[in-house]
Structures are given as C-alpha cells and as structure tokens.
N, C-alpha and C. Protein backbone atom coordinates (compact mmCIF):
# COMPACT_ATOMS: atom_id res chain seq x y z
N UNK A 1 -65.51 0.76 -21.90
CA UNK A 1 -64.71 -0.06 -21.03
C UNK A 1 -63.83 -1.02 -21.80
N UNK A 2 -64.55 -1.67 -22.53
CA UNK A 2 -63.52 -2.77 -23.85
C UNK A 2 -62.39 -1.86 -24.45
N UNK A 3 -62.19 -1.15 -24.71
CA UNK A 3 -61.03 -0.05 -25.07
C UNK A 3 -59.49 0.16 -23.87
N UNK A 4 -60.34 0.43 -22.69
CA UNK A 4 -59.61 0.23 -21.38
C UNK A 4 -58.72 -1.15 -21.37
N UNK A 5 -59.66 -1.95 -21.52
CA UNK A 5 -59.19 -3.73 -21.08
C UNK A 5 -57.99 -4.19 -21.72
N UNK A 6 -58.38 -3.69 -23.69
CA UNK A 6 -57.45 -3.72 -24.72
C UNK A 6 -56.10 -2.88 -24.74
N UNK A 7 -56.48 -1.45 -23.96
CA UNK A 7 -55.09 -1.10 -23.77
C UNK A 7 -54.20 -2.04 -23.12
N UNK A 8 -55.04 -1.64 -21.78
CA UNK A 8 -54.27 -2.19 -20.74
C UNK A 8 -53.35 -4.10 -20.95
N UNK A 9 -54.26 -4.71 -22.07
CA UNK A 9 -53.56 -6.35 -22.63
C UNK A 9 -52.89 -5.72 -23.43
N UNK A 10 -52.40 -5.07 -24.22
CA UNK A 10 -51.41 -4.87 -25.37
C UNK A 10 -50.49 -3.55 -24.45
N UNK A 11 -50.94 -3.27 -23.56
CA UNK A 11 -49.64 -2.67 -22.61
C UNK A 11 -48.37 -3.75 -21.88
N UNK A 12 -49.45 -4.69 -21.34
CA UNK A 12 -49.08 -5.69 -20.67
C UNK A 12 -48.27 -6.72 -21.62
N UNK A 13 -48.92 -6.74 -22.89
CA UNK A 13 -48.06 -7.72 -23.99
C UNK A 13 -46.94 -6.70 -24.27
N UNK A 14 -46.40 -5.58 -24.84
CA UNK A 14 -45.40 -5.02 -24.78
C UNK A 14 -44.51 -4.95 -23.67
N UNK A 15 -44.70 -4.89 -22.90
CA UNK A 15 -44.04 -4.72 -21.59
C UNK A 15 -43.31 -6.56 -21.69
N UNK A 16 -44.31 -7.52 -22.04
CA UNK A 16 -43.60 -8.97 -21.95
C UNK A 16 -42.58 -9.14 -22.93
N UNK A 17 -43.02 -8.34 -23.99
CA UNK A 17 -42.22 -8.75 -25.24
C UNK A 17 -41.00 -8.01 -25.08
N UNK A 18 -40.82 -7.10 -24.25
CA UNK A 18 -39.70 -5.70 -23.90
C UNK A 18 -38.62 -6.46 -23.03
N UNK A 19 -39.37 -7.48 -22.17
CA UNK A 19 -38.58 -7.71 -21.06
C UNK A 19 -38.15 -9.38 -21.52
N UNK A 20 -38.71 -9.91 -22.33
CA UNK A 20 -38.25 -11.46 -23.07
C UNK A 20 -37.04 -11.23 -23.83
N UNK A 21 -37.29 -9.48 -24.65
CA UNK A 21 -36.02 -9.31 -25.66
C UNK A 21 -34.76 -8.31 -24.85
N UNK A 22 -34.99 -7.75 -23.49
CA UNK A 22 -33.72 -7.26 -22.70
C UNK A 22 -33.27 -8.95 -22.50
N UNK A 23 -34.18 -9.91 -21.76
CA UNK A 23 -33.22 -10.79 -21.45
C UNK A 23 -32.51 -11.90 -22.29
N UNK A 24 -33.10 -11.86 -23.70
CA UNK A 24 -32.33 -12.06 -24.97
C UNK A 24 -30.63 -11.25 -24.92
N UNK A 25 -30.88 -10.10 -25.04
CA UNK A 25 -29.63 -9.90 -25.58
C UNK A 25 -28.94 -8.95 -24.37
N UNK A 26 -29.02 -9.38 -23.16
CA UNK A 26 -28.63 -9.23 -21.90
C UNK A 26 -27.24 -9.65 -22.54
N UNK A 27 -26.99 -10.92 -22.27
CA UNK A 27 -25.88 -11.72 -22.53
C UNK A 27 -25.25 -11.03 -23.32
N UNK A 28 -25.49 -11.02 -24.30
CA UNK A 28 -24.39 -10.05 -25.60
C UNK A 28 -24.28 -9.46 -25.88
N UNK A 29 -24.99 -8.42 -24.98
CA UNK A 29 -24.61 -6.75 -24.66
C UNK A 29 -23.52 -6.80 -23.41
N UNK A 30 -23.63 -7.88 -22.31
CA UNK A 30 -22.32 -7.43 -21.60
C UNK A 30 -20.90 -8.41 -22.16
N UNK A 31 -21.23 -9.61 -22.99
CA UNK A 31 -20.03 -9.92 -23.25
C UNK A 31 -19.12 -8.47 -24.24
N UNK A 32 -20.07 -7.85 -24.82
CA UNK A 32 -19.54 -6.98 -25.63
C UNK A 32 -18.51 -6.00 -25.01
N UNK A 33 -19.73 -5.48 -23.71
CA UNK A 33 -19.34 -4.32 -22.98
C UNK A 33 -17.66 -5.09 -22.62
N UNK A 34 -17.91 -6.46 -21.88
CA UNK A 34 -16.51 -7.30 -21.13
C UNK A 34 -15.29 -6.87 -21.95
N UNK A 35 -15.70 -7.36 -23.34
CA UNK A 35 -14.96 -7.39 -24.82
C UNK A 35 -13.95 -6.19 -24.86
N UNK A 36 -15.13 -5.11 -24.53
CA UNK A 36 -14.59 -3.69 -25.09
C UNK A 36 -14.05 -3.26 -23.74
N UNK A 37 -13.96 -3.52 -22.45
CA UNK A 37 -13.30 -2.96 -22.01
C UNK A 37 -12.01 -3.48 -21.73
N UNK A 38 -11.88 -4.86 -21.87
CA UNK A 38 -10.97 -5.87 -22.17
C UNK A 38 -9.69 -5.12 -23.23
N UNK A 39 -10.33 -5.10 -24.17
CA UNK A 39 -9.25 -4.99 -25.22
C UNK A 39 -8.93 -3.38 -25.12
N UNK A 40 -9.84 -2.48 -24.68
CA UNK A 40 -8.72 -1.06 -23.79
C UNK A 40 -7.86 -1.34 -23.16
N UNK A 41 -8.24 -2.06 -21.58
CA UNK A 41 -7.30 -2.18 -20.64
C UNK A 41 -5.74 -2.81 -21.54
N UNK A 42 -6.17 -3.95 -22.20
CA UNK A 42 -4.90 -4.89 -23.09
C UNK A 42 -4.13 -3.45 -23.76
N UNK A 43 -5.05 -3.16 -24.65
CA UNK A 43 -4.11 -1.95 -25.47
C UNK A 43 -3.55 -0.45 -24.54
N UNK A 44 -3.98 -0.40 -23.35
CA UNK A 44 -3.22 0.84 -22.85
C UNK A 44 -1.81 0.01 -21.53
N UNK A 45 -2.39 -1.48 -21.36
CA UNK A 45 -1.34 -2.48 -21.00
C UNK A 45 0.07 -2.13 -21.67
N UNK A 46 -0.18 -2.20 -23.35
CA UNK A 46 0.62 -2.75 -24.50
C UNK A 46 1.43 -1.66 -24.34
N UNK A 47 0.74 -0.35 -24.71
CA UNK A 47 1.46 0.93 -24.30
C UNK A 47 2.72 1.15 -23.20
N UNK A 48 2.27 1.03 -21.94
CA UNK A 48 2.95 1.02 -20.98
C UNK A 48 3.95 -0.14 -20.97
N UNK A 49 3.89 -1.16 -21.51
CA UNK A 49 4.58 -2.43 -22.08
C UNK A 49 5.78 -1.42 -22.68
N UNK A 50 5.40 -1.04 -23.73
CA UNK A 50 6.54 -0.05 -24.55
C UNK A 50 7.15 0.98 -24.17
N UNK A 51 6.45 1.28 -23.29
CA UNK A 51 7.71 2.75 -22.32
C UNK A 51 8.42 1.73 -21.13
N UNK A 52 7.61 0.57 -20.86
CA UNK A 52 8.89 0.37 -20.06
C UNK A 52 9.70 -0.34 -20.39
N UNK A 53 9.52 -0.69 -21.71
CA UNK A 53 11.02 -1.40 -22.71
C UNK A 53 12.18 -0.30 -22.96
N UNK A 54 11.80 0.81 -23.55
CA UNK A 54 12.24 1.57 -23.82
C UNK A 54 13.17 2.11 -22.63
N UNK A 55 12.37 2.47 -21.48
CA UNK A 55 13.09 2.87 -20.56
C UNK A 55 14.02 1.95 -19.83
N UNK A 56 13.50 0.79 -19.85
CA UNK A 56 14.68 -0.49 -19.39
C UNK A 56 16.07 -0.56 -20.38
N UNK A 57 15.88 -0.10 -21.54
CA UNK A 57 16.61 -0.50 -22.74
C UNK A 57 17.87 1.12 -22.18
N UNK A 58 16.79 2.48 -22.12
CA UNK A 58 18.23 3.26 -21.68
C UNK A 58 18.91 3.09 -20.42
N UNK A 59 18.03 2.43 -19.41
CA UNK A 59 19.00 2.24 -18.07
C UNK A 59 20.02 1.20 -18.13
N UNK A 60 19.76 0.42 -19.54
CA UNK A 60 20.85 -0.85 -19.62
C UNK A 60 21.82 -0.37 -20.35
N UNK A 61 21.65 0.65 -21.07
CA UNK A 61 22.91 1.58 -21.82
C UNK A 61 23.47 2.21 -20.57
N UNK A 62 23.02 3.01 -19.78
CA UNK A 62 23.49 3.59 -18.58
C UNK A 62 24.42 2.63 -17.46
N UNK A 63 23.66 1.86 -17.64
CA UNK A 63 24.58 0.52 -16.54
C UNK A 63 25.64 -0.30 -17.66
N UNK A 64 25.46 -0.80 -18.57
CA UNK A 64 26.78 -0.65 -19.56
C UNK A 64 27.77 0.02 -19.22
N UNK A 65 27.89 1.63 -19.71
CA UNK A 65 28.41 2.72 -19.60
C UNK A 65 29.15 2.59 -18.27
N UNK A 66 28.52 2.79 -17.31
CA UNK A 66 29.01 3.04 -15.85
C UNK A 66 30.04 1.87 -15.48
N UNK A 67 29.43 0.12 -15.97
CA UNK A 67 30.67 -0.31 -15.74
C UNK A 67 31.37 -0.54 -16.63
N UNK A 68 31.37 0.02 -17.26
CA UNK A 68 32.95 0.14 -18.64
C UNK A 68 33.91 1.15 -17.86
N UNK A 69 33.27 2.43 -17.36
CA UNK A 69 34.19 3.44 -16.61
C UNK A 69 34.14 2.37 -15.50
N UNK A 70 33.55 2.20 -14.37
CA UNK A 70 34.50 1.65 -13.09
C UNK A 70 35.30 0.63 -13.56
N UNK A 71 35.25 -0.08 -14.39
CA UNK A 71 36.42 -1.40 -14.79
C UNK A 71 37.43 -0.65 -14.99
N UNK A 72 37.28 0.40 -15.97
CA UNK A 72 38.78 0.95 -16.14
C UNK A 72 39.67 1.83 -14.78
N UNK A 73 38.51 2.41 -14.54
CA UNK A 73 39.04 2.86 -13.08
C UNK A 73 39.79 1.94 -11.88
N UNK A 74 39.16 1.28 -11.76
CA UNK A 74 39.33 -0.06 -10.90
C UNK A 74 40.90 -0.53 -11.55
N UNK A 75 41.02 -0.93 -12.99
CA UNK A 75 42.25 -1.10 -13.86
C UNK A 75 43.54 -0.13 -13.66
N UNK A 76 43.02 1.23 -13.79
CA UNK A 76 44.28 2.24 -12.97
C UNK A 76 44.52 2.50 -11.28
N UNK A 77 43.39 1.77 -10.95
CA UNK A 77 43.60 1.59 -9.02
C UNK A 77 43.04 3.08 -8.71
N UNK A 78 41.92 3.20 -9.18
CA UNK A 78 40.71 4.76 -8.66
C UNK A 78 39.98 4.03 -8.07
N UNK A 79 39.66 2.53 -8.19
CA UNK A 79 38.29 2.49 -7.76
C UNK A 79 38.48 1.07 -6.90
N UNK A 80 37.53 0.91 -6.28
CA UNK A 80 37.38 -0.22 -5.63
C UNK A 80 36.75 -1.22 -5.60
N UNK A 81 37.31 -2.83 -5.53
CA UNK A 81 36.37 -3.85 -5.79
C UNK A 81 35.13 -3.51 -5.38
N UNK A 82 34.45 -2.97 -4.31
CA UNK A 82 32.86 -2.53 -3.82
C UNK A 82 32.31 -1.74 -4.62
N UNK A 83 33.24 -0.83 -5.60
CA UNK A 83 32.48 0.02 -6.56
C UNK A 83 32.08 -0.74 -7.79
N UNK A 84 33.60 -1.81 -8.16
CA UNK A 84 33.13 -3.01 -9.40
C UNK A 84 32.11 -3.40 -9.28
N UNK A 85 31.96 -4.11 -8.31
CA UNK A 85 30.53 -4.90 -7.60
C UNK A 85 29.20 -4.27 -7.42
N UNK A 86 29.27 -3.10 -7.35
CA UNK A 86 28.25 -2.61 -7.34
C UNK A 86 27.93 -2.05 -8.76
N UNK A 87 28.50 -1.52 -9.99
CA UNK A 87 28.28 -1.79 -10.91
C UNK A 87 28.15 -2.74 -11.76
N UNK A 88 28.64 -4.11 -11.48
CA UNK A 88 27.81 -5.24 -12.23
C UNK A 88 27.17 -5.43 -11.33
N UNK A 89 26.21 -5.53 -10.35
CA UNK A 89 24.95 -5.46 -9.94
C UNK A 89 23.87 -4.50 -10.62
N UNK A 90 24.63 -3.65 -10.90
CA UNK A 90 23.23 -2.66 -11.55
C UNK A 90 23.38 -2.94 -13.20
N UNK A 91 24.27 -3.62 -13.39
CA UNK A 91 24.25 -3.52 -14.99
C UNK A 91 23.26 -5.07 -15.17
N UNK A 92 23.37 -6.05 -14.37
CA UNK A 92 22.36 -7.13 -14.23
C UNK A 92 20.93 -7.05 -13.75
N UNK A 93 20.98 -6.15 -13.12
CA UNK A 93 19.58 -5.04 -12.72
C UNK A 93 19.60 -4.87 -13.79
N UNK A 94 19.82 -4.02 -14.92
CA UNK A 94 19.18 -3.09 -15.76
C UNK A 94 19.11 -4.65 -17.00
N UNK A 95 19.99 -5.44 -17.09
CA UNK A 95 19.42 -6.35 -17.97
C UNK A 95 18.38 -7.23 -17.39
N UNK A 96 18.48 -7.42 -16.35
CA UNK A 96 17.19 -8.17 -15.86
C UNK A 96 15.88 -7.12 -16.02
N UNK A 97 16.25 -6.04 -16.07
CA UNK A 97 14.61 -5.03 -16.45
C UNK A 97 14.64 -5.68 -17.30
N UNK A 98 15.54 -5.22 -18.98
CA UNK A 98 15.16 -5.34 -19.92
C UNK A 98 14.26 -6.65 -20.21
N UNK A 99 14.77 -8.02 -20.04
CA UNK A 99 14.26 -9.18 -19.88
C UNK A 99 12.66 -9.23 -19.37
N UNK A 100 12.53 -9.17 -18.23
CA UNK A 100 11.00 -8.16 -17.56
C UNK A 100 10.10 -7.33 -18.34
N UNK A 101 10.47 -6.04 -19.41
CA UNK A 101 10.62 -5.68 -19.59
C UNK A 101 9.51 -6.10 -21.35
N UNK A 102 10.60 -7.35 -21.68
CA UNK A 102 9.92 -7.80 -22.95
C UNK A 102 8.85 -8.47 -22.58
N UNK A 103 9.47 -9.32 -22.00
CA UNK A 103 8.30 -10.86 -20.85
C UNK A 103 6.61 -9.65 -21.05
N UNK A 104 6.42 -8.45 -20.15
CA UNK A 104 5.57 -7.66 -20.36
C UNK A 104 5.57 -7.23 -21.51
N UNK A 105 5.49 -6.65 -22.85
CA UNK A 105 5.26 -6.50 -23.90
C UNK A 105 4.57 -8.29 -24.44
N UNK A 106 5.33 -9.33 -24.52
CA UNK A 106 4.89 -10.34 -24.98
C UNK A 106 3.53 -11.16 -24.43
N UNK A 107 3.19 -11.14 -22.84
CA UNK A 107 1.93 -11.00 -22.25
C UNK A 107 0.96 -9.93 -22.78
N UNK A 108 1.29 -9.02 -23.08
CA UNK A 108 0.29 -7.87 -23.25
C UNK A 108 -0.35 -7.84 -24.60
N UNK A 109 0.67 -8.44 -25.61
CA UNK A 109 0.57 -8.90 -26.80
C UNK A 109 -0.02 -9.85 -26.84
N UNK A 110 -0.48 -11.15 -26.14
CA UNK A 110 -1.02 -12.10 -26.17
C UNK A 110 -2.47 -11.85 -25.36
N UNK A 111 -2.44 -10.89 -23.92
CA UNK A 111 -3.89 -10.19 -23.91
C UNK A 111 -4.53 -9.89 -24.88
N UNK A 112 -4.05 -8.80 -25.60
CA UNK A 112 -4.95 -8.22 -26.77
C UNK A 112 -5.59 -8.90 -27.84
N UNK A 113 -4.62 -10.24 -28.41
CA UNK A 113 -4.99 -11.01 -29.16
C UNK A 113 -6.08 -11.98 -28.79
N UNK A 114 -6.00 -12.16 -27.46
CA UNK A 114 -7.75 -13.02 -26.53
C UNK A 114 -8.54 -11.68 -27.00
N UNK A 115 -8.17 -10.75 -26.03
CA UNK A 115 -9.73 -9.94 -26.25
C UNK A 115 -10.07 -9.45 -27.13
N UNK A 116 -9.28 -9.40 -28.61
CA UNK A 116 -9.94 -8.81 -29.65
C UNK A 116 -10.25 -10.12 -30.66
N UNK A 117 -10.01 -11.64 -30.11
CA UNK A 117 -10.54 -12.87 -30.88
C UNK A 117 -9.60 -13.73 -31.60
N UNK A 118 -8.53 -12.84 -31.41
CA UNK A 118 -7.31 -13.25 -32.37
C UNK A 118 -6.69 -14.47 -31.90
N UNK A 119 -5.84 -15.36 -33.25
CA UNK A 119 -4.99 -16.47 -32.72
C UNK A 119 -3.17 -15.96 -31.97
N UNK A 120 -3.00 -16.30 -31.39
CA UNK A 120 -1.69 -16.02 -31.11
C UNK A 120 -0.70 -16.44 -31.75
C-alpha cells in the first residue's frame, strides 16, 4: 500500500510542478506568439505598402501623360474645358495616391520596427 500512496504524492507533486511552470511561462509564450504574429502581419503590411506605391507611382505617370495631351488638345480647340478639368482632377487623384501611398509604406515601416523591438 505505501508504494500506492508514494506514487500517487509524487504524481500529484508533478502535476503541481507542471502546472506552477505552464503558468510561469504562460506569459512569454503568448507575448512571443503576439510578437510573431505581429511582425508577419507588419511585414506582409510593408509588402502591400510597396505595390501600392508602385502602382500609385504608374497611375501618376498615366495622369501626367493624359493631361499633357488634353492641354494640348484643349490648346488647338479638340477639347473641352470639362475634359481639362477632368484631367487635372485625376492627375491630383493620382498624386494624392502617391502621397497615401508613401504615408502607408512609412506607417508600415514604423509597425515593423515596434514589433520586431526596433527604435524608429
């Protein structure tokens, strides 16, 4: 029977010592987990940060372009003040992406640098 008793106290002491050291490093197993999924989300942020610079950057060449032709058009009498106007609207659109554009890259850049510990 003394064999029984002794398991059963050094079952019971493992089991305390199991559940004293989960709630030890509870804490800094999920700040980790927080950490690491933190600085994914930031770095696939950063990514998408960069395609939509990129892509803001060719629609502002495109809206450039377009009103360089309606000005001149407009200049030989093809086109009409509503067409001017509507091309510097989109050419301020496409620079206001770009602007947007960085603003997101420079947030996303400053995410990553929190969640991976860094100074900014």
């Amino acid at each position: 029977m003394m064999g029984g008793r002794s398991s059963r106290w050094t079952s019971r002491r493992a089991s305390t010592m199991c559940a004293r050291a989960c709630a030890r490093w509870r804490p800094i197993a999920a700040r980790w987990t927080t950490a690491s999924t933190s600085s994914w989300s930031s770095r696939c942020a950063l990514r998408e940060a960069d395609t939509r610079r990129s892509t803001s950057e060719a629609m502002l060449a495109a809206a450039e372009e377009g009103h360089r032709v309606c000005t001149k058009l407009f200049a030989i009498g093809l086109a009409t003040t509503l067409e001017v106007a509507e091309a510097e609207t989109q050419l301020e659109r496409a620079r206001l992406g770009v602007v947007d554009a960085r603003i997101e890259r420079r947030i996303g850049e400053a995410r990553l640098a929190y969640a991976l510990g860094r100074p900014l």
